[in-house]
Protein backbone atom coordinates (compact mmCIF):
# COMPACT_ATOMS: atom_id res chain seq x y z
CA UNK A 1 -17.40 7.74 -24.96
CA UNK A 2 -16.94 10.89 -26.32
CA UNK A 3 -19.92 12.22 -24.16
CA UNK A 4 -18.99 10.84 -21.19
CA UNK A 5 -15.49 11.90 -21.18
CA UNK A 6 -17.02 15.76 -21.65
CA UNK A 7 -18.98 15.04 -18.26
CA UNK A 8 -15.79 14.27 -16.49
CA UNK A 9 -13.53 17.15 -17.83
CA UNK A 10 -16.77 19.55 -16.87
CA UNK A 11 -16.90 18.21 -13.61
CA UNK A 12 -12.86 18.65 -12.98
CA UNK A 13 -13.18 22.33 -14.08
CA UNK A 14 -16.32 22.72 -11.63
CA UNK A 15 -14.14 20.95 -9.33
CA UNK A 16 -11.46 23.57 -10.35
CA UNK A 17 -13.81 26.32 -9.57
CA UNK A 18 -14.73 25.26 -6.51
CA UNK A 19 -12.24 23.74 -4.36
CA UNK A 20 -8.74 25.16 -5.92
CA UNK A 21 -7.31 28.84 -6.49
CA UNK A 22 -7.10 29.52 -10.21
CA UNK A 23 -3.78 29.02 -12.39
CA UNK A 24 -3.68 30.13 -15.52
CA UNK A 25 -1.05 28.31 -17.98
CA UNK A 26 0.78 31.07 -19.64
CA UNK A 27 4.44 31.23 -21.22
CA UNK A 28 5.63 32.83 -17.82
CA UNK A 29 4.45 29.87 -15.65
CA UNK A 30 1.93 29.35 -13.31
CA UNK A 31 0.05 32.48 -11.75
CA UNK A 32 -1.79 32.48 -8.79
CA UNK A 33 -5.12 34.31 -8.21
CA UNK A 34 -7.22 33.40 -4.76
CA UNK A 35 -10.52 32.53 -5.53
CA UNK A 36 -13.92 32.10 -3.39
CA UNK A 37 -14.35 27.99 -3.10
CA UNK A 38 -15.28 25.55 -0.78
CA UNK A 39 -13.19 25.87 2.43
CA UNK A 40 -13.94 22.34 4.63
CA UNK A 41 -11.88 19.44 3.55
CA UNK A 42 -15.23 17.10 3.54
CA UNK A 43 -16.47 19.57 0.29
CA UNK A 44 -13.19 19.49 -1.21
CA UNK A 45 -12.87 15.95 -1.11
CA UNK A 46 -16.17 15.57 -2.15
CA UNK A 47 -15.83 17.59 -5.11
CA UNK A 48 -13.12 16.25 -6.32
CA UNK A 49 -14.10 12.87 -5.80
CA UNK A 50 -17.07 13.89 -8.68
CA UNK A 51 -14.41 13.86 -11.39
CA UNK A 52 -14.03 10.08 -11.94
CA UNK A 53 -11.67 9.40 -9.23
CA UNK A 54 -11.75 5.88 -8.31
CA UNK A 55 -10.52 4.16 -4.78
CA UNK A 56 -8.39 1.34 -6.58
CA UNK A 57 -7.01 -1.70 -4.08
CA UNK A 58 -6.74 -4.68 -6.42
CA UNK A 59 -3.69 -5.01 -7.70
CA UNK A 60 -4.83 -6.94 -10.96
CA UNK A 61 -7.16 -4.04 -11.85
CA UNK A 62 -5.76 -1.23 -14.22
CA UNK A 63 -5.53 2.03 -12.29
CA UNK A 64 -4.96 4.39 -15.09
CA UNK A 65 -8.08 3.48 -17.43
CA UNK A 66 -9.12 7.25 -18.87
CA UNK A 67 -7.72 8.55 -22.19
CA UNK A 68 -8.05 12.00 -22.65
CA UNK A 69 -9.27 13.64 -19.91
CA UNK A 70 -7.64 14.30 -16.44
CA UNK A 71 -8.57 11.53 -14.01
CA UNK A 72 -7.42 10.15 -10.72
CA UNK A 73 -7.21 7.51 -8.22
CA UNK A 74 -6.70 6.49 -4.51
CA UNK A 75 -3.97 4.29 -3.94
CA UNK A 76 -0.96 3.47 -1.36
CA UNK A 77 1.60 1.03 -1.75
CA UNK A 78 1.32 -2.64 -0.14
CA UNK A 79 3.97 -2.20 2.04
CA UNK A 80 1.64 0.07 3.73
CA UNK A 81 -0.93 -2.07 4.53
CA UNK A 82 -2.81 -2.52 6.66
CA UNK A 83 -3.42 1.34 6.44
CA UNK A 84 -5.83 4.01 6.74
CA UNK A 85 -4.25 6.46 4.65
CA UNK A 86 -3.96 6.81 0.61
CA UNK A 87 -2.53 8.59 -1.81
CA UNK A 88 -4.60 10.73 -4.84
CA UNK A 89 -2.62 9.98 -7.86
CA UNK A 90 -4.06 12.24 -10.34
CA UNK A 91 -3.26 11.85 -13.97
CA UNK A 92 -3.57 12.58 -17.89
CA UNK A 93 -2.98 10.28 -20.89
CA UNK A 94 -3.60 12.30 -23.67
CA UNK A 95 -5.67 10.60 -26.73
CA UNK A 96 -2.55 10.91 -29.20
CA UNK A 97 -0.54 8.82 -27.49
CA UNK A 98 -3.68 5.44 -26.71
CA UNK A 99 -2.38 3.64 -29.78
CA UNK A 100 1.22 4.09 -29.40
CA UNK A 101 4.46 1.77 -27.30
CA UNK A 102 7.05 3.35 -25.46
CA UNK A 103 5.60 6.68 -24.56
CA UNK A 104 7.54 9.22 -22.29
CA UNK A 105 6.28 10.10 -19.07
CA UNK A 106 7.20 12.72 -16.17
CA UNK A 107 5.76 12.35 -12.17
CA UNK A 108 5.25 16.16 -10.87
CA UNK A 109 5.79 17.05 -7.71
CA UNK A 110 3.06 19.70 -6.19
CA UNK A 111 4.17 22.68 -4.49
CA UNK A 112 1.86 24.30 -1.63
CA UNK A 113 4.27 24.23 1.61
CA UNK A 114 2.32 24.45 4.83
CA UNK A 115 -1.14 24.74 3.00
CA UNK A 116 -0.96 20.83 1.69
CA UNK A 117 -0.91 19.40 5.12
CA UNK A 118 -4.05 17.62 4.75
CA UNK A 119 -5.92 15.97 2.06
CA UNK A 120 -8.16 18.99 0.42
CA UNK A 121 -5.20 21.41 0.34
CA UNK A 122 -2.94 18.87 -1.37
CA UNK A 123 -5.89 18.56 -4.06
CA UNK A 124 -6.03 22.03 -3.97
CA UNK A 125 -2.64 21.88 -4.73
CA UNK A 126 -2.57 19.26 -7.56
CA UNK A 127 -5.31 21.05 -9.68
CA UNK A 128 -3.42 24.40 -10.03
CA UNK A 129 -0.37 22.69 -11.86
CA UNK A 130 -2.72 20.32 -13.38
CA UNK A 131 -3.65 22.86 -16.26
CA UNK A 132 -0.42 23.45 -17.16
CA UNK A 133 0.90 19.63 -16.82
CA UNK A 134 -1.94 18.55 -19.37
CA UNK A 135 -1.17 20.95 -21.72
CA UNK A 136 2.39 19.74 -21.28
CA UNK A 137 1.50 16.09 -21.91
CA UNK A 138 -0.70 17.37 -25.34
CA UNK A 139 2.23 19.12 -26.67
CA UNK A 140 4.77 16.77 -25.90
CA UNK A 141 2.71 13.46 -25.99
CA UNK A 142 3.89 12.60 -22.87
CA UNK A 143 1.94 10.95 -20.45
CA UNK A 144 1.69 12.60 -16.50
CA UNK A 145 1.69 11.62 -13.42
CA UNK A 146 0.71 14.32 -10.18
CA UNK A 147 0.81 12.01 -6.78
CA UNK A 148 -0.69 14.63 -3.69
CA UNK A 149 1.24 14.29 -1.13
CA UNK A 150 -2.26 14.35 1.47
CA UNK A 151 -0.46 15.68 4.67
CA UNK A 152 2.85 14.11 4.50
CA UNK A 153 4.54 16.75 2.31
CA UNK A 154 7.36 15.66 0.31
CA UNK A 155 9.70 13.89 3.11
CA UNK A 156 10.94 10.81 4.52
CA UNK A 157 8.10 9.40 2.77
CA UNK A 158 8.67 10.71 -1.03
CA UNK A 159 11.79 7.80 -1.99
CA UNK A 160 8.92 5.07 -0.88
CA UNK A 161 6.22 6.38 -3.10
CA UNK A 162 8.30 7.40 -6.22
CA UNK A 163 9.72 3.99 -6.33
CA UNK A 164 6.56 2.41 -6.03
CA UNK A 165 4.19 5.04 -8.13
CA UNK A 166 7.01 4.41 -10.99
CA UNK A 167 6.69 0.49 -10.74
CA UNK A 168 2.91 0.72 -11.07
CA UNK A 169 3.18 3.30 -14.34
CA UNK A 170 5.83 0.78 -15.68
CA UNK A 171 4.00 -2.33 -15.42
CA UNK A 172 0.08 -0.68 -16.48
CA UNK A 173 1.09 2.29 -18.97
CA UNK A 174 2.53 2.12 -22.42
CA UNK A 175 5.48 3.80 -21.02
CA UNK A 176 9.29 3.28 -22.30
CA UNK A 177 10.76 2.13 -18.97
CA UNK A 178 13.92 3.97 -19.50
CA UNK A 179 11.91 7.59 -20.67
CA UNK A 180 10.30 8.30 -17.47
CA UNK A 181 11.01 11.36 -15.46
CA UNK A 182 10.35 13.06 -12.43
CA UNK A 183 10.35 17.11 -12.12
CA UNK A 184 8.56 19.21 -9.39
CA UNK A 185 7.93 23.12 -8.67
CA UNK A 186 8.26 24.51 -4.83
CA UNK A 187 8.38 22.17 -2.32
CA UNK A 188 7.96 19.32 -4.83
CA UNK A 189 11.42 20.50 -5.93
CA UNK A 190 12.30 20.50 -2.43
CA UNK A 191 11.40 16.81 -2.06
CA UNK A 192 14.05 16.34 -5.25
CA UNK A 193 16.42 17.82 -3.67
CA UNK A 194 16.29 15.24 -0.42
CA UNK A 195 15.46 12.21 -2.18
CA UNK A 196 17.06 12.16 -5.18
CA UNK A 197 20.16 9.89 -4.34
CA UNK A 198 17.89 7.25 -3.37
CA UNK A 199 16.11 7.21 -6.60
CA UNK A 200 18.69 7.97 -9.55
CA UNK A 201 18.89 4.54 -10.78
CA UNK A 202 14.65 4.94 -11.05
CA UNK A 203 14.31 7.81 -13.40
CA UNK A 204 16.20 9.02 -16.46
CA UNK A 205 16.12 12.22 -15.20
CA UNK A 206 15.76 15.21 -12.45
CA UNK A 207 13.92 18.36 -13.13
CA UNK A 208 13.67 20.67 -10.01
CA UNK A 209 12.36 24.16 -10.25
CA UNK A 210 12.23 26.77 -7.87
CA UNK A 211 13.69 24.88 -4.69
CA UNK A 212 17.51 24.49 -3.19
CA UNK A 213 18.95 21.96 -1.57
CA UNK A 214 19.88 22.22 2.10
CA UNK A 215 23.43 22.82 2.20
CA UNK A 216 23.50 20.58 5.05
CA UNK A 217 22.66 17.54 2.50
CA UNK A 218 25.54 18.85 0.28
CA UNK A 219 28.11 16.08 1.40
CA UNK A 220 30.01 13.96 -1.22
CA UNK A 221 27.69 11.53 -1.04
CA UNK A 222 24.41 12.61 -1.32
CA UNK A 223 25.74 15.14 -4.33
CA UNK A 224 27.61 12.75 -6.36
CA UNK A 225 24.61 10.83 -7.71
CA UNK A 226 24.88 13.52 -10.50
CA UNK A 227 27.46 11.83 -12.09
CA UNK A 228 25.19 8.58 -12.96
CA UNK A 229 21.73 10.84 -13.52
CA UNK A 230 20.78 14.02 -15.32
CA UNK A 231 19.52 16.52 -13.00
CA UNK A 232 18.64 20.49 -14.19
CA UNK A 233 17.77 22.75 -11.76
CA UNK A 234 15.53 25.43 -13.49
CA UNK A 235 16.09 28.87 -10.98
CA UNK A 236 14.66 32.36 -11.31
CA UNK A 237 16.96 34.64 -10.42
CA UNK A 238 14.40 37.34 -8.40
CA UNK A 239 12.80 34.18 -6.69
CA UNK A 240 11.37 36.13 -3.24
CA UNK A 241 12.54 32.82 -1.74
CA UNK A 242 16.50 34.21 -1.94
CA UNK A 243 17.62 31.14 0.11
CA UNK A 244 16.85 28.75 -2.94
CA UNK A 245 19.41 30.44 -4.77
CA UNK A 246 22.04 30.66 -2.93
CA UNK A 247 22.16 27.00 -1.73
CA UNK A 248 21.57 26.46 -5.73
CA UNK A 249 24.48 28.25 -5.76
CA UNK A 250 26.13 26.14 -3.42
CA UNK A 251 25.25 22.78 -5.06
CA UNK A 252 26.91 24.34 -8.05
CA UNK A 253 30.34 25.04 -6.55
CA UNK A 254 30.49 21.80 -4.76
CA UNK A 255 29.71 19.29 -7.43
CA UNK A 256 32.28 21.40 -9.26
CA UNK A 257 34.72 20.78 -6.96
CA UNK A 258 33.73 17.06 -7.50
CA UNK A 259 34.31 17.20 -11.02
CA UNK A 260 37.60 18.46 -10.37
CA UNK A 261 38.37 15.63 -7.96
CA UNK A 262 37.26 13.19 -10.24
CA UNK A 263 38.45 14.36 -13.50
CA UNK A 264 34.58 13.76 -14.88
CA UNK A 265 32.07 15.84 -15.80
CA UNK A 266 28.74 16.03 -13.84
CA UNK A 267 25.27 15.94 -15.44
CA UNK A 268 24.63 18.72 -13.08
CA UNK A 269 22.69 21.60 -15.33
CA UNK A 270 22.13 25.00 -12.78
CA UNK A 271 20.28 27.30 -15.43
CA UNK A 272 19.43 30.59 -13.61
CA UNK A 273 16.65 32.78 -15.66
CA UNK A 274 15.09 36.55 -15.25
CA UNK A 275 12.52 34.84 -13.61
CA UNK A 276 10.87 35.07 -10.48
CA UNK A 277 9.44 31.78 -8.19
CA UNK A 278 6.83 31.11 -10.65
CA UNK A 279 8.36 28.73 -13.28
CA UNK A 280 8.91 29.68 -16.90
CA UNK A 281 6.24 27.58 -18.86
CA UNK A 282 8.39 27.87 -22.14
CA UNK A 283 11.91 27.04 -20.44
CA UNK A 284 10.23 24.10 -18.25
CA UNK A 285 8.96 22.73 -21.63
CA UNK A 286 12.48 22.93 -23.65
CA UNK A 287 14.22 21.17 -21.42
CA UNK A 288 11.55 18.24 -20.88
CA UNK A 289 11.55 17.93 -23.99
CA UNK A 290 15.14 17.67 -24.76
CA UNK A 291 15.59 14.87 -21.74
CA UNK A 292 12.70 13.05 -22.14
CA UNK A 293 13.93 12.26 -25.65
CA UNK A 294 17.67 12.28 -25.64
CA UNK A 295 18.51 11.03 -22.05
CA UNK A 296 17.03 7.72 -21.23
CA UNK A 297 17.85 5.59 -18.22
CA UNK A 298 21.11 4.36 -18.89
CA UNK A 299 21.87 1.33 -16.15
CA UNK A 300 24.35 -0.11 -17.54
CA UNK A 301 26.78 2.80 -17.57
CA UNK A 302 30.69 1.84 -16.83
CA UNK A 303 31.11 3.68 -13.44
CA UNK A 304 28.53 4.59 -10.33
CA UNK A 305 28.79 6.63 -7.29
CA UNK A 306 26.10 5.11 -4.90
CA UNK A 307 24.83 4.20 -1.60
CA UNK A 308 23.11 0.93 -0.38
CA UNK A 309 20.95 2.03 2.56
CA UNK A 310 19.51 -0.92 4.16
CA UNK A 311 16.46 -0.54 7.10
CA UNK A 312 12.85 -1.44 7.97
CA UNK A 313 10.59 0.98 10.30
CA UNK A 314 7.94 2.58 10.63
CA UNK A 315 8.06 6.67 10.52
CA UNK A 316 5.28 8.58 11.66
CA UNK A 317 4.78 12.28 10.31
CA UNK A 318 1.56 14.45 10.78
CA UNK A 319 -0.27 11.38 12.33
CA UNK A 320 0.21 9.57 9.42
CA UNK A 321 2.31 5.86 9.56
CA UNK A 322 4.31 5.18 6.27
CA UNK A 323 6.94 2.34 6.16
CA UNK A 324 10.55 3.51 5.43
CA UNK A 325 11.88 0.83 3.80
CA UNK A 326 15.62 -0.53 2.08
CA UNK A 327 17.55 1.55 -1.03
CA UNK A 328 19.60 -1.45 -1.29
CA UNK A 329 20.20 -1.79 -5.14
CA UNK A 330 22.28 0.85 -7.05
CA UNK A 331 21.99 0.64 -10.85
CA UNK A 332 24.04 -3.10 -10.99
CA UNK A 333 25.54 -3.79 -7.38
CA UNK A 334 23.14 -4.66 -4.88
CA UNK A 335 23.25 -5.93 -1.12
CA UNK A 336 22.18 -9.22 -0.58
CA UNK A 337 21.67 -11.33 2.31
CA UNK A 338 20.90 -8.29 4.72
CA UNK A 339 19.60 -8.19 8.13
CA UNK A 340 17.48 -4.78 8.54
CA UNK A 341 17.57 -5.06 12.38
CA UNK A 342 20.10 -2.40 12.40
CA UNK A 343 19.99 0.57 9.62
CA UNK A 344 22.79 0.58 7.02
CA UNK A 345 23.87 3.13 4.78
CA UNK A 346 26.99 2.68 2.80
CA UNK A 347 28.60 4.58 -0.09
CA UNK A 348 30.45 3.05 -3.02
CA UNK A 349 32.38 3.63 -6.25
CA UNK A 350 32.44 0.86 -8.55
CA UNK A 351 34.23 1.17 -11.80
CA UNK A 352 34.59 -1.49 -14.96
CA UNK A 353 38.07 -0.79 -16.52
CA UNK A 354 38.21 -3.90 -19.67
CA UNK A 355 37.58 -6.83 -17.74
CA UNK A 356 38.17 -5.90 -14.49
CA UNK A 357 35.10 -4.67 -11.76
CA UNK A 358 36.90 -2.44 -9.39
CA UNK A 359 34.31 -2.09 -6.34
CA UNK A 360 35.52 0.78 -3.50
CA UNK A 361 33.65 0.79 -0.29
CA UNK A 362 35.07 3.48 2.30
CA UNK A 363 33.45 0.87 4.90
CA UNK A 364 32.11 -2.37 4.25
CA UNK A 365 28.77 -3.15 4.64
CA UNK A 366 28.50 -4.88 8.36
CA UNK A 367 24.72 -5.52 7.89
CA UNK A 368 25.05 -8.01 4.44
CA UNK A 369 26.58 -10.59 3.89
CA UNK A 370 27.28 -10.36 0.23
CA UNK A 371 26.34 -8.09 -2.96
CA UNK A 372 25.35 -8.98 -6.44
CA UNK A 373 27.14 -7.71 -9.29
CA UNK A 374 24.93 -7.48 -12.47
CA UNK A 375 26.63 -7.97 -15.88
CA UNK A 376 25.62 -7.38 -19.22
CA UNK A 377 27.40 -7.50 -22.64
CA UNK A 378 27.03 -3.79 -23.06
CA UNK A 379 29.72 -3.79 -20.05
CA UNK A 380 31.72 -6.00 -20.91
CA UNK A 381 32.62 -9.34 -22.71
CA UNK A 382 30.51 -12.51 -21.03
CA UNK A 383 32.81 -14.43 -23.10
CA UNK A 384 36.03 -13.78 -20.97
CA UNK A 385 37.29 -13.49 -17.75
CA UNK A 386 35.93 -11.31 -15.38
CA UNK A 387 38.18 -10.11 -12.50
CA UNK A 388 36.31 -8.50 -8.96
CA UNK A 389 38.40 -6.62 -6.98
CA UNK A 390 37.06 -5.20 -3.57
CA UNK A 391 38.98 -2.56 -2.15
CA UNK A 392 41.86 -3.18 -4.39
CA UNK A 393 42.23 -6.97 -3.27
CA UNK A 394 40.96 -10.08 -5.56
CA UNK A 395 38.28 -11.39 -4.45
CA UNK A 396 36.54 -13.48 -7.39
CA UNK A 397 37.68 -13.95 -10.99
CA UNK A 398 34.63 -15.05 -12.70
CA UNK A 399 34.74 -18.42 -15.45
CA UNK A 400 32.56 -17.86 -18.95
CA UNK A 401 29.54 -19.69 -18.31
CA UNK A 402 27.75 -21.78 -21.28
CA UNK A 403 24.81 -20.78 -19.14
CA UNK A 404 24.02 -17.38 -18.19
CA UNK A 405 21.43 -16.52 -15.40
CA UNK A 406 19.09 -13.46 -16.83
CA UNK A 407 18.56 -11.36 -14.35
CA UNK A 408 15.12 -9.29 -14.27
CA UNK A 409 12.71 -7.53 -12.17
CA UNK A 410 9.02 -7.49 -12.60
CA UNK A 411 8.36 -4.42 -11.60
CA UNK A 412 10.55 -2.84 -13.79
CA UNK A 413 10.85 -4.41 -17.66
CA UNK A 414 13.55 -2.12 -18.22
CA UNK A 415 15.90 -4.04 -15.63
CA UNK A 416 17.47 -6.58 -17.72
CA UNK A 417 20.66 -8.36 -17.04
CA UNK A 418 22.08 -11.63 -18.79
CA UNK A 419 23.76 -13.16 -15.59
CA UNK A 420 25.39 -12.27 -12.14
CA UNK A 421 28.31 -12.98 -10.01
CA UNK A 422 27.59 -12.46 -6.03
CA UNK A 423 30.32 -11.67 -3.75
CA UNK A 424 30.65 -12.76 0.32
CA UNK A 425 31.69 -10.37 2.50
């Protein structure tokens, strides 16, 4: 009701009050004052646990169930189970959008650095971007999405949880599978900038502000994914962290030298603003806009640079046990029949020219035994021949079929495929 959403939205800005510093959503982005609050992370749990945040572990239940007021949830994925630790997923569907189908949507990655590395500064974290997001979400009518990362900051974890946080928006929310984003400010950027390459066949697009990637992740390989995804990399140019903007810089002149070697142009966007580490509310919001509504998810594009990285462990980071599990599907190739008892990762080009799947692995994969090719009629014609070569050898010349095998996943309705052709290695 009415009433009862009031309650909630007055106990988040007590909450607000209490356990977070204040940030005030202004056309120059988010400012930070310190404020007195509740310092032990029992309080600040418990506080924040007062604004309708539910511990959710059945999988049948709906997780998101509040329209129009900022709510949350504890959650983790299955693979992590059996498992102490959980995730806050805070979150706001604004009342515009109840009624409607295919509604954008944008994850946001919290900064915070060494001052989220447990639970209440995480939430601390959360509700000083969560003004700003929600305003965001009511201009745009978007729905967001603000995951805290609860001690594990945005590492070897982050690829894991995206993945998974994005299947369980896709399959509960009104979302358009192929309109949902994933931006982040600070070290959320940061966690962008790492994980990225495992992801861009996930999201439509990238949106880091305020963050550089580590030149020493600026090979080929892990740059090249922005060739199949857009990613814009918002930048103040008097950011105090100077580091961000020169390897900024950096990831600029390399993936122009790509371009070059390719003969293609990126969908790398550097835009580099009077601005200092605090993001520009008005240029953040532009550019949302403009990709959440002209760049969906395109999977079926005609040529990918990728990498199948195929493992199972366990990695443990501040005392906390997450699983680190297999990238091994790329837009429409995948690796198939793949022993994890030895970590893989492989890069790739494959590129459809007519009828003809040209697939270019620098090394084979040693760890599969085959890889699945995805077709659909957007790529080419079903009706003819299709020719596989691997390497620049013939390996398969593929028959029209009176039956085609649709290919789909349930945890993602926007992965839809009318057949496949798999390939031994």
């Amino acid at each position: 009701t009415q009433k009862g959403n009031t309650m909630k939205l007055s106990l988040y800005i007590l909450s607000l009050a209490l356990i977070t510093t204040a940030a005030f959503a202004s056309d120059s982005g988010i400012q930070i004052t310190p404020l007195a609050g509740v310092e032990t992370a029992e309080e600040a749990i418990d506080v924040a646990e007062a604004f309708d945040q539910k511990v959710v572990t059945n999988p049948s239940k709906t997780h998101f169930s509040t329209i129009g007021a900022v709510s949350s949830f504890q959650w983790v994925p299955e693979r992590y189970r059996p498992n102490t630790f959980l995730y806050d997923i805070f979150y706001y569907i604004p009342a515009s959008v109840k009624a409607k189908k295919n509604v954008g949507a944008l994850i946001f990655g919290h900064g915070g650095g060494g001052s989220t590395m447990d639970r209440a500064g995480s939430i601390r974290a959360v509700n000083m971007y969560m003004p700003d997001l929600k305003r965001l979400a009511d201009e745009l009518g978007i729905i967001v999405v603000l995951p805290s990362a609860n001690g594990l900051n945005w590492g070897g974890h982050t690829r894991g949880l995206w993945r998974e946080l994005v299947s369980l928006m896709r399959t509960e929310l009104n979302v358009d599978p192929n309109r949902i984003g994933m931006s982040g400010h600070s070290m959320g950027g940061m966690g962008i900038t790492r994980n990225y390459l495992w992801a861009a066949d996930e999201f439509a697009f990238f949106l880091p502000m305020a963050a550089g990637m580590d030149e020493k992740h600026q090979t080929e390989h892990h740059i090249n994914k922005v060739f199949n995804v857009p990613y814009v990399h918002l930048q103040g140019k008097n950011d105090h962290f100077d580091i961000f903007i020169t390897r900024t810089q950096a990831q600029l002149k390399n993936t122009k030298a790509l371009e070059t070697q390719y003969g293609l142009k990126s969908k790398l966007e550097v835009v580099f603003y009077d601005g200092n580490h605090n993001y520009d509310y008005g240029l953040f919001k532009s550019h949302l806009n403009r990709l959440i509504t002209k760049s969906p998810r395109n999977l079926y594009q005609k040529e990918l640079w990728g990498n199948l990285h195929t493992v199972k462990s366990k990695l443990v980071e501040n005392n906390i046990t997450f699983d680190y599990d297999s990238e091994s599907r790329y837009f429409w190739v995948e690796a198939i029949n793949t022993s994890t008892a030895v970590a893989e990762n492989v890069s790739f080009n494959a590129k459809i020219d007519g009828q003809t799947i040209n697939l270019t692995f620098p090394e084979l994969p040693k760890q599969s035994k085959g890889l699945r090719i995805y077709l659909h009629s957007s790529m080419l014609d079903l009706n003819k021949n299709i020719t596989i070569n691997l390497n620049g050898k013939n390996v398969l010349v593929r028959k029209p079929n009176a039956t085609l095998t649709k290919r789909t996943d349930p945890k993602d309705p926007g992965f839809v495929f009318e057949d496949s052709i798999d390939i031994k290695l």
